[in-house]
C-alpha atoms as a PDB file:
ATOM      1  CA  UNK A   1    -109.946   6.242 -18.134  1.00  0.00           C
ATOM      2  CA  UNK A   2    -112.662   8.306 -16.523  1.00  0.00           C
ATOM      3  CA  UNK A   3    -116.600   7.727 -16.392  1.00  0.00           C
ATOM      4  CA  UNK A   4    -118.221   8.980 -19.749  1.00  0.00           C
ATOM      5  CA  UNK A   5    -120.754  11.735 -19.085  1.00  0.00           C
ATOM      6  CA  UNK A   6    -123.800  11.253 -20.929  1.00  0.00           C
ATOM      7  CA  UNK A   7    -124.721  13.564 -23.489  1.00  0.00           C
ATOM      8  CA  UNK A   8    -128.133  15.090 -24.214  1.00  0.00           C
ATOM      9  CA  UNK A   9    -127.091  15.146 -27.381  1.00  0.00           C
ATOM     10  CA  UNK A  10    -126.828  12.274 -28.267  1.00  0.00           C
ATOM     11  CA  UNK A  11    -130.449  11.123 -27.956  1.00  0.00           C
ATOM     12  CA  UNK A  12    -132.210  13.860 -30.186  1.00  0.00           C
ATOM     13  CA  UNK A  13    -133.714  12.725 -33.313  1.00  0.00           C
ATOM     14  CA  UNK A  14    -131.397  13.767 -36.648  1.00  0.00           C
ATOM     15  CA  UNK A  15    -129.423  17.298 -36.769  1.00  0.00           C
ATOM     16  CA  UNK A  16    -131.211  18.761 -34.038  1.00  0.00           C
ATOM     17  CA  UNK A  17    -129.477  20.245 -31.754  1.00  0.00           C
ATOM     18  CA  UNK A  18    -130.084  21.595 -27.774  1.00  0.00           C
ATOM     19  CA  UNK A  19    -129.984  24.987 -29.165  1.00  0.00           C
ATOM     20  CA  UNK A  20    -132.436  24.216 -31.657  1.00  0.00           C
ATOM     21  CA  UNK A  21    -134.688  22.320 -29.630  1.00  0.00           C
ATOM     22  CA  UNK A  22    -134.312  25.461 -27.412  1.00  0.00           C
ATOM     23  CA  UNK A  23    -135.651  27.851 -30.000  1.00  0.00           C
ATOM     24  CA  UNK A  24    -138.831  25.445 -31.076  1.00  0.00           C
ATOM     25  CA  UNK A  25    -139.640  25.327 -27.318  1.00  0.00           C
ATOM     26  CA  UNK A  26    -139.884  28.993 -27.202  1.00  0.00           C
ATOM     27  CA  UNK A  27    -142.252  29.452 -30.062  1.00  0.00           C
ATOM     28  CA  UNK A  28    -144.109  26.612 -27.841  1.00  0.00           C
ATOM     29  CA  UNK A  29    -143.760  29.070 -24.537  1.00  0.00           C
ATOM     30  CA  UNK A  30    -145.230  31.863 -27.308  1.00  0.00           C
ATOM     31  CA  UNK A  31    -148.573  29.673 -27.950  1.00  0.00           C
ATOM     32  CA  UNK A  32    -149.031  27.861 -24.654  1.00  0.00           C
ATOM     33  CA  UNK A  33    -148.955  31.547 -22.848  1.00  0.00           C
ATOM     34  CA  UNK A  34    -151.504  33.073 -25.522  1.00  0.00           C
ATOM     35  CA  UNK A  35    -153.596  29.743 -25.530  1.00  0.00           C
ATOM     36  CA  UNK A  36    -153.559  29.992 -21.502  1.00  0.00           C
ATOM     37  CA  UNK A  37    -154.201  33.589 -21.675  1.00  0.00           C
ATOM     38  CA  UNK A  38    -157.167  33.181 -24.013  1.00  0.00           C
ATOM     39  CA  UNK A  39    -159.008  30.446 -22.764  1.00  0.00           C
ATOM     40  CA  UNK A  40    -158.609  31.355 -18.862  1.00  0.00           C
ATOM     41  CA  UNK A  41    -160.610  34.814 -19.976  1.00  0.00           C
ATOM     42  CA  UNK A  42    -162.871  33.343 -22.643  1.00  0.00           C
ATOM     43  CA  UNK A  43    -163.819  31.142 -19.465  1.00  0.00           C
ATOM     44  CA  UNK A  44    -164.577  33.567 -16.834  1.00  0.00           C
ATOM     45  CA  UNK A  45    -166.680  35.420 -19.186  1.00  0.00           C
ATOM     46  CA  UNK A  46    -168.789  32.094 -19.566  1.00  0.00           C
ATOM     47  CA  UNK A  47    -169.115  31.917 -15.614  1.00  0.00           C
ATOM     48  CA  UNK A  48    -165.928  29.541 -15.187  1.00  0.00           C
ATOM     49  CA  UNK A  49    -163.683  30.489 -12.341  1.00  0.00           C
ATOM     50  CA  UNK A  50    -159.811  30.615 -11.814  1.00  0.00           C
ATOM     51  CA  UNK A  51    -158.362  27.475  -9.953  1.00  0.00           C
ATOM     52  CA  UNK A  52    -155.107  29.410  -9.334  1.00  0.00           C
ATOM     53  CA  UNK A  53    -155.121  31.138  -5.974  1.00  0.00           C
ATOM     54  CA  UNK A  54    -151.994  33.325  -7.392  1.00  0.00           C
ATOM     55  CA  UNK A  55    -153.612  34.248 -10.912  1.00  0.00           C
ATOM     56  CA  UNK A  56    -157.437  34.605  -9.980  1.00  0.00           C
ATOM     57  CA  UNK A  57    -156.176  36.993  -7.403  1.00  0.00           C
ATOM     58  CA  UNK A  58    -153.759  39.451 -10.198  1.00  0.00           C
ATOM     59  CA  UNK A  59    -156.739  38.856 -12.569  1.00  0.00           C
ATOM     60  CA  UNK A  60    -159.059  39.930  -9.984  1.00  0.00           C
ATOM     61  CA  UNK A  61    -157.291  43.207  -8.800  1.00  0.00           C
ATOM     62  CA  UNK A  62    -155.495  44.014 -12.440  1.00  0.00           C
ATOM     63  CA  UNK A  63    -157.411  42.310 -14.818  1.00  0.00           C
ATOM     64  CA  UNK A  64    -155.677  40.829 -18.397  1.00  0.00           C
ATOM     65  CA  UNK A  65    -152.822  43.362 -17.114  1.00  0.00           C
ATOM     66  CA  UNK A  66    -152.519  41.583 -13.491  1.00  0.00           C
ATOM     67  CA  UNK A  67    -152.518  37.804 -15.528  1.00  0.00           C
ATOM     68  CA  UNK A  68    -149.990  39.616 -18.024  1.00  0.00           C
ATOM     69  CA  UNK A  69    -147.490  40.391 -15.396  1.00  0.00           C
ATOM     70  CA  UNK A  70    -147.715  37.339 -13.686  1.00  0.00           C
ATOM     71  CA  UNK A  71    -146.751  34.994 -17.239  1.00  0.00           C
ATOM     72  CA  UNK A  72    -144.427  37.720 -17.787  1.00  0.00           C
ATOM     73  CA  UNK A  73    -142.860  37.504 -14.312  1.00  0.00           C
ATOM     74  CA  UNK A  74    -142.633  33.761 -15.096  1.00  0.00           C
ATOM     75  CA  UNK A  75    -140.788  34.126 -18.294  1.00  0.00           C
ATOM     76  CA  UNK A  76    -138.298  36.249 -16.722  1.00  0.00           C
ATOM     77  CA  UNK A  77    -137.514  34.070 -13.493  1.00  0.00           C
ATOM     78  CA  UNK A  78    -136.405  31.509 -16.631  1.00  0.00           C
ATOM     79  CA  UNK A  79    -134.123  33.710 -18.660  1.00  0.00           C
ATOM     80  CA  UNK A  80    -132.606  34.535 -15.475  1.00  0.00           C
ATOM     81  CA  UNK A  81    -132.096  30.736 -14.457  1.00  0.00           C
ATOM     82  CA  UNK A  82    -131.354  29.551 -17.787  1.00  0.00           C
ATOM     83  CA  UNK A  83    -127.343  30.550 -17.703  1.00  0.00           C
ATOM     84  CA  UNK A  84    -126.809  28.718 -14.522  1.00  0.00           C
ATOM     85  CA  UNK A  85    -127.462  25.526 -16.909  1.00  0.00           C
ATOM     86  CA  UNK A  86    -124.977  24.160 -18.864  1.00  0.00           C
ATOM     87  CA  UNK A  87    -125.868  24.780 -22.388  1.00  0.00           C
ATOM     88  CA  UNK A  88    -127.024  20.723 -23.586  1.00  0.00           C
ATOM     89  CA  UNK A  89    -130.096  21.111 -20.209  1.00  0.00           C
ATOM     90  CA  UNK A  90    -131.170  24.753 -21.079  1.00  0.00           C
ATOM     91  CA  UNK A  91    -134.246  23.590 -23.720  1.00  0.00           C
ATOM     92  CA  UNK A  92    -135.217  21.811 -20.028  1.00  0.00           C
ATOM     93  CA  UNK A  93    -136.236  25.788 -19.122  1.00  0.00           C
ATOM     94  CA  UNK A  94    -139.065  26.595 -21.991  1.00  0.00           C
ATOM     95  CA  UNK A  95    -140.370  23.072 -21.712  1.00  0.00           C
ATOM     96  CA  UNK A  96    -140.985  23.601 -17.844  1.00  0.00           C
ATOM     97  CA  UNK A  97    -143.001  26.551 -18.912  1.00  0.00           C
ATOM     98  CA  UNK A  98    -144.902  25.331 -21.937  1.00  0.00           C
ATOM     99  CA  UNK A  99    -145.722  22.081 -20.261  1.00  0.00           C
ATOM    100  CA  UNK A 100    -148.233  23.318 -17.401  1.00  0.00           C
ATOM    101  CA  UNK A 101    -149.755  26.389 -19.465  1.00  0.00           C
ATOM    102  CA  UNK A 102    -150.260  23.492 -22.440  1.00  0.00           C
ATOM    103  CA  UNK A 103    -151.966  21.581 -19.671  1.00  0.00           C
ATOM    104  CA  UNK A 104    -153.919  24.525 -18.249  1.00  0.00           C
ATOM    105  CA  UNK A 105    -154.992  25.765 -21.557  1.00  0.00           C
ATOM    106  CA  UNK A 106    -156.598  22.091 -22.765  1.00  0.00           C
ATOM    107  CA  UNK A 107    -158.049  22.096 -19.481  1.00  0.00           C
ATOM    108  CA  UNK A 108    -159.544  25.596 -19.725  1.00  0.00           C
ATOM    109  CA  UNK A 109    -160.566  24.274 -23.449  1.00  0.00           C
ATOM    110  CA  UNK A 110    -162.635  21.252 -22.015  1.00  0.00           C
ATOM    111  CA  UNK A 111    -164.246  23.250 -19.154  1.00  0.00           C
ATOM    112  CA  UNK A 112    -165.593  25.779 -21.830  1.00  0.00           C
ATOM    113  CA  UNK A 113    -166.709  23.049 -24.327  1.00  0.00           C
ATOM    114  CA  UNK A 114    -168.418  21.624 -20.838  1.00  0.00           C
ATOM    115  CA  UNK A 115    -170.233  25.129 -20.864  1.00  0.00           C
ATOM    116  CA  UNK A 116    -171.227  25.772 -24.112  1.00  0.00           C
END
């Protein structure tokens, strides 16, 4: 007999599946971009400034089109890797997405409740 690959699947909770999981996480990409979007701008018009060298320069030159293209550009660099994974790792693709613009979006939330 040969090793036994470990399956993703086996440790999700219930029915879910990886394709599943996959389409929750996207609806989580949805509201983390929107949360991002809106609390980055909602700070900067309190006085707050941009941390990221990358989006406070597109915001600064483009505006709410400049950080648009730059989330969007994001998005896109992951539908374009997510084939190269095999189908059980591709919910690993949204997640690495939502994760850091959940993050920057509570921490845009607690500088503005710092403000106000």
């Amino acid at each position: 007999m040969g090793p036994k690959r470990a399956s993703p699947c086996r440790h999700l909770p219930g029915d879910v599946t990886p394709v599943d999981l996959e389409r929750l996480l996207w609806v989580v990409v949805a509201f983390a971009l929107i949360a991002d979007v809106v609390t980055t701008f909602v700070g900067l018009n309190l006085g707050l400034s941009e941390s990221n060298p990358a989006a406070r320069s597109a915001i600064e030159d483009h505006g709410l089109a400049g950080m648009l293209v730059l989330k969007a550009f994001a998005v896109i660099v992951g539908l374009v890797c997510r084939p190269l994974l095999e189908q059980p790792y591709r919910p690993i693709v949204p997640a690495g997405l939502a994760v850091p613009w959940l993050v920057a979006a509570a921490l845009n939330a607690y500088m503005i409740s710092v403000v106000l």
